[in-house]
N, C-alpha and C. Protein backbone atom coordinates (compact mmCIF):
# COMPACT_ATOMS: atom_id res chain seq x y z
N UNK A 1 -8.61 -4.45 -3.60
CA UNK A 1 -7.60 -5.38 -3.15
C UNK A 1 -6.52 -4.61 -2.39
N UNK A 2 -6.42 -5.08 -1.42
CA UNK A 2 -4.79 -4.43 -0.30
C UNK A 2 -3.92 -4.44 -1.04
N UNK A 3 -2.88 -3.62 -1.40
CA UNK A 3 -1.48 -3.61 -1.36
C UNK A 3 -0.42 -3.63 0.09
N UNK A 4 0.63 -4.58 -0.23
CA UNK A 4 1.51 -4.07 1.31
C UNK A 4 2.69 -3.80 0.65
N UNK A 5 3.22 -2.63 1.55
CA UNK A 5 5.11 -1.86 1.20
C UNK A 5 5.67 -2.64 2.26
N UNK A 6 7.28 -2.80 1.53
CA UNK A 6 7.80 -3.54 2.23
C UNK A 6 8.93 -2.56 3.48
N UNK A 7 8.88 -3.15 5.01
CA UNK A 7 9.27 -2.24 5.39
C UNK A 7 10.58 -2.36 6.14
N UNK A 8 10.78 -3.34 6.05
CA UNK A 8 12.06 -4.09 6.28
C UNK A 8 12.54 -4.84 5.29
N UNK A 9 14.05 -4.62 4.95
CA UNK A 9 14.57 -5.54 4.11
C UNK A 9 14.74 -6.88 4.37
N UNK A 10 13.91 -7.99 3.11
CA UNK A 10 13.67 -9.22 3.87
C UNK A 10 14.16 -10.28 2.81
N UNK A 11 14.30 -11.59 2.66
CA UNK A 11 14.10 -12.60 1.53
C UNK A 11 13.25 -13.54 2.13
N UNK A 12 12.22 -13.27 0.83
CA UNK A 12 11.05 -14.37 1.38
C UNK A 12 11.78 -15.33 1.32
N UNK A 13 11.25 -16.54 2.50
CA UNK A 13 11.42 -18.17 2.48
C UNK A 13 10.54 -19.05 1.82
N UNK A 14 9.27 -18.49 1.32
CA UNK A 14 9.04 -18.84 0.61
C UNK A 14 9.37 -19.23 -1.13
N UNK A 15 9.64 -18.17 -1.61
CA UNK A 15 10.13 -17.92 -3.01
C UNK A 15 11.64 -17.37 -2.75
N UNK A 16 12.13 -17.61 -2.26
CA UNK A 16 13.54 -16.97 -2.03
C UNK A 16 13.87 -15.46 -2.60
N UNK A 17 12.48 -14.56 -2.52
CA UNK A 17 12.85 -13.46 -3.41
C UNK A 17 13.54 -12.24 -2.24
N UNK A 18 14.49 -11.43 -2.68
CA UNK A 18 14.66 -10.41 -1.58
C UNK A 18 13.93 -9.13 -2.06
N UNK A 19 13.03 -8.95 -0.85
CA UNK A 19 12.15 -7.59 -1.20
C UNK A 19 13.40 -6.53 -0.18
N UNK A 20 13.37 -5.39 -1.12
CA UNK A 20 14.07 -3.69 -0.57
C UNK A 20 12.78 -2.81 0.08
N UNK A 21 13.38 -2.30 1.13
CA UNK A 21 12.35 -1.49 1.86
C UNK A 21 11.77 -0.38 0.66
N UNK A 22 10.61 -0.42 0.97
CA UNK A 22 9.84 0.70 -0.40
C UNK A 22 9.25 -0.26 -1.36
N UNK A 23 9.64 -1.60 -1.43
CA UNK A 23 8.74 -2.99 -2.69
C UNK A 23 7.59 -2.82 -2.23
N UNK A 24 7.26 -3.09 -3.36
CA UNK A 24 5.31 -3.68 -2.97
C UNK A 24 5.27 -5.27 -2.96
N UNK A 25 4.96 -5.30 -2.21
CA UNK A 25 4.69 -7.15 -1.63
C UNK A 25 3.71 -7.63 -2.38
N UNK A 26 3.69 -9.05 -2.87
CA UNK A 26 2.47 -9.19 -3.91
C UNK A 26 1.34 -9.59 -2.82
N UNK A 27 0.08 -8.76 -3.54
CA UNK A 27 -1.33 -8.83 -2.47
C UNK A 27 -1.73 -10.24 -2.76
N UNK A 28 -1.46 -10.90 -3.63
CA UNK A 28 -2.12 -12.28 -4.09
C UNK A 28 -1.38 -13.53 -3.26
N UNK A 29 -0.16 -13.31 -2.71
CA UNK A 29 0.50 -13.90 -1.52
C UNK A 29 -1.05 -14.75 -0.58
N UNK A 30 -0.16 -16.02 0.25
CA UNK A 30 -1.32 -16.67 0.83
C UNK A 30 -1.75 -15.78 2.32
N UNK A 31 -2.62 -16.05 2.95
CA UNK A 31 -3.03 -15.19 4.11
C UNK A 31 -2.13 -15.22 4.97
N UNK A 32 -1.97 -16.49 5.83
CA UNK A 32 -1.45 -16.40 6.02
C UNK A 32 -0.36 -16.00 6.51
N UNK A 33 0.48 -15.91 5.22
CA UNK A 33 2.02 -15.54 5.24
C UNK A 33 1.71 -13.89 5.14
N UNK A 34 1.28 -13.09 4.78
CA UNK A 34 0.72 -11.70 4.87
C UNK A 34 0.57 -11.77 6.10
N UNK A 35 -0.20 -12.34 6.82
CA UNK A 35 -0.46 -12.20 8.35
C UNK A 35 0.89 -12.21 9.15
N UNK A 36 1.65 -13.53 9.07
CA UNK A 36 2.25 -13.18 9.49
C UNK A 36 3.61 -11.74 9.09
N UNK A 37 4.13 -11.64 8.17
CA UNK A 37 4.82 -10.63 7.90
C UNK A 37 4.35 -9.29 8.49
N UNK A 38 2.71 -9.38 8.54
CA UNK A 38 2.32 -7.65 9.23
C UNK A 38 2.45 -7.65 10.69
N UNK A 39 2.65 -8.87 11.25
CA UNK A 39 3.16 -8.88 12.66
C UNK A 39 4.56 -8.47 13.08
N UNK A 40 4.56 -8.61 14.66
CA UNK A 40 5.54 -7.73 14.82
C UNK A 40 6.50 -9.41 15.21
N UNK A 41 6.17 -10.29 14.88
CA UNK A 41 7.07 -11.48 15.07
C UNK A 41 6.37 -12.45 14.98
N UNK A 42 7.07 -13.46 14.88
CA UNK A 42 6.32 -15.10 14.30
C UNK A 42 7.75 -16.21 14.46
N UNK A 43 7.13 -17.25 14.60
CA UNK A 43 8.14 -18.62 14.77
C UNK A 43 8.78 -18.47 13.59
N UNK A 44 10.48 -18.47 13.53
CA UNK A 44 11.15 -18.77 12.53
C UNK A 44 11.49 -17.48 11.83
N UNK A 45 10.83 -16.14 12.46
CA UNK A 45 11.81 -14.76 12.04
C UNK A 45 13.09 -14.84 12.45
N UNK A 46 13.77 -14.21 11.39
CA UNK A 46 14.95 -14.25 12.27
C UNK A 46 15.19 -12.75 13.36
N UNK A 47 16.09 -12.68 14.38
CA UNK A 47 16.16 -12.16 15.16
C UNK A 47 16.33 -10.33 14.88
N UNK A 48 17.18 -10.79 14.02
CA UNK A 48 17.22 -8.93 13.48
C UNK A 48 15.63 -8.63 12.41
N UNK A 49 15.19 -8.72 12.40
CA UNK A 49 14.16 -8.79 11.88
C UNK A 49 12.64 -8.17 12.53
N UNK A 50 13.09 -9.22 14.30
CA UNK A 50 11.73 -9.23 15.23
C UNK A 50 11.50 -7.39 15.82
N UNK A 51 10.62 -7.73 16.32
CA UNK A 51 10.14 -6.52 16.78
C UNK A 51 9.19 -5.57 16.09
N UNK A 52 9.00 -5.95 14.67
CA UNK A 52 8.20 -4.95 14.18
C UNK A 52 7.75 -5.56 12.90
N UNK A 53 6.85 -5.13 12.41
CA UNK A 53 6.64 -5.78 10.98
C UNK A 53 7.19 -5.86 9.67
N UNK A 54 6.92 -7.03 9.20
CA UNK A 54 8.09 -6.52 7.89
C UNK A 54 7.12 -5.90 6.73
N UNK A 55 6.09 -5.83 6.56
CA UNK A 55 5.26 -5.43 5.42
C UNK A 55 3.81 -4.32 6.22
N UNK A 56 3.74 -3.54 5.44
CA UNK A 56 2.41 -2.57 6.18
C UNK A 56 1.60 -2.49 4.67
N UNK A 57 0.23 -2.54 5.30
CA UNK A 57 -0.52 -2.79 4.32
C UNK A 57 -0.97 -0.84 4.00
N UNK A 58 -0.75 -0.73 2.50
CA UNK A 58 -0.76 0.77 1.44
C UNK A 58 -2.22 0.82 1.64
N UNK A 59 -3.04 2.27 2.17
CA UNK A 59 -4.63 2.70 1.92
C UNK A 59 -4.40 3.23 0.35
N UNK A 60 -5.70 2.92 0.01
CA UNK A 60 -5.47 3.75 -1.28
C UNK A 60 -6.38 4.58 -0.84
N UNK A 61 -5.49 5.45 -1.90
CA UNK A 61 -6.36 6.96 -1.92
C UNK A 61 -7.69 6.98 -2.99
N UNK A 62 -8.72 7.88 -2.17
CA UNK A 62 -10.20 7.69 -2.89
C UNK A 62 -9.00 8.28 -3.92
N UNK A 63 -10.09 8.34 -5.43
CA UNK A 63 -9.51 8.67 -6.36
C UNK A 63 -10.39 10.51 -6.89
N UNK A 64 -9.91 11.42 -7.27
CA UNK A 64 -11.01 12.26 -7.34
C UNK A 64 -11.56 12.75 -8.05
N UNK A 65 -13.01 13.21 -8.03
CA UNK A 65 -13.91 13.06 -8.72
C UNK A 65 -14.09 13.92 -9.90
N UNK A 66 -13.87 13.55 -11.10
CA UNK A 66 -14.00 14.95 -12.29
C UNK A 66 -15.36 15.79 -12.33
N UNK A 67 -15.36 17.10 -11.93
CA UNK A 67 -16.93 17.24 -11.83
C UNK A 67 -17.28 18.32 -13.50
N UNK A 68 -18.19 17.53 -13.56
CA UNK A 68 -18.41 18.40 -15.29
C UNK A 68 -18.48 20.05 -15.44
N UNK A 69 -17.73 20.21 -16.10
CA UNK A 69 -17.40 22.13 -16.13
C UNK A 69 -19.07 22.36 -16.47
N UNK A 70 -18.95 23.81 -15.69
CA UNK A 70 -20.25 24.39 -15.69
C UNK A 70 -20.21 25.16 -16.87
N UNK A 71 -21.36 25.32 -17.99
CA UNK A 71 -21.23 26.16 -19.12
C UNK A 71 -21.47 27.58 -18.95
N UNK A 72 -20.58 28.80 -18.70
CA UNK A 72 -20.66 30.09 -18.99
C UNK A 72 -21.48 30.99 -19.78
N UNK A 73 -22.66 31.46 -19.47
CA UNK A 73 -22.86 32.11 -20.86
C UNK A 73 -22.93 33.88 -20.60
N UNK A 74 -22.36 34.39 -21.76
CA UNK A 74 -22.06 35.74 -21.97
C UNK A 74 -23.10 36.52 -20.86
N UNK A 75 -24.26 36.07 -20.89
CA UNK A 75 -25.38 37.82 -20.20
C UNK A 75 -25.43 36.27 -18.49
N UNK A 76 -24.63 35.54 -18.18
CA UNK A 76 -24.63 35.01 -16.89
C UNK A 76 -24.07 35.97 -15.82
N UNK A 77 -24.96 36.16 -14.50
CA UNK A 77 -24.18 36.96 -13.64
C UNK A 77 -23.10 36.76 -13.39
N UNK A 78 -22.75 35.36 -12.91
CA UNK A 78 -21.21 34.96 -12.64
C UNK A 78 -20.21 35.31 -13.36
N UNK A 79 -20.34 36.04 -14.38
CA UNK A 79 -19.16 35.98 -15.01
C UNK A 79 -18.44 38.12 -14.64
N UNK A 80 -19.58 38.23 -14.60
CA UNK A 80 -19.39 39.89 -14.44
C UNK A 80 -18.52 39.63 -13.04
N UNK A 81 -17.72 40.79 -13.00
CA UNK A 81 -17.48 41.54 -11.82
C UNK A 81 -17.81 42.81 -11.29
């Protein structure tokens, strides 16, 4: 599922909530309204606002991979120097 940071300080018109630049925008929001916010303008922004988007959608990072420790044993070459 997308996450979006918020990148302009905004109050939704929808829910009247005010998101601070750095919020995470809820991903469960309608399309929509995500659509428009990742634009750089839409009917009914207000003017200080236009020009750029108010929300950018967060990549997540792969997550990384635990790889199982290799077992050492005493007469193994690897271990000599």
């Amino acid at each position: 599922m997308s996450k979006y940071q918020v990148m302009q300080k905004f109050q939704d018109k929808d829910t009247g909530k005010t998101y601070d630049i750095g919020d995470l925008y809820p991903s469960n929001s309608k399309k929509n309204r995500i659509k428009a916010l990742l634009g750089e303008d839409h009917e009914g922004r207000d003017s200080r606002l236009s020009g750029k988007p108010i929300i950018s959608e967060v990549k997540d990072e792969p997550k990384e991979k635990k790889l199982p420790k290799k077992e050492v044993k005493a007469d193994d070459d690897t271990t000599r120097d």
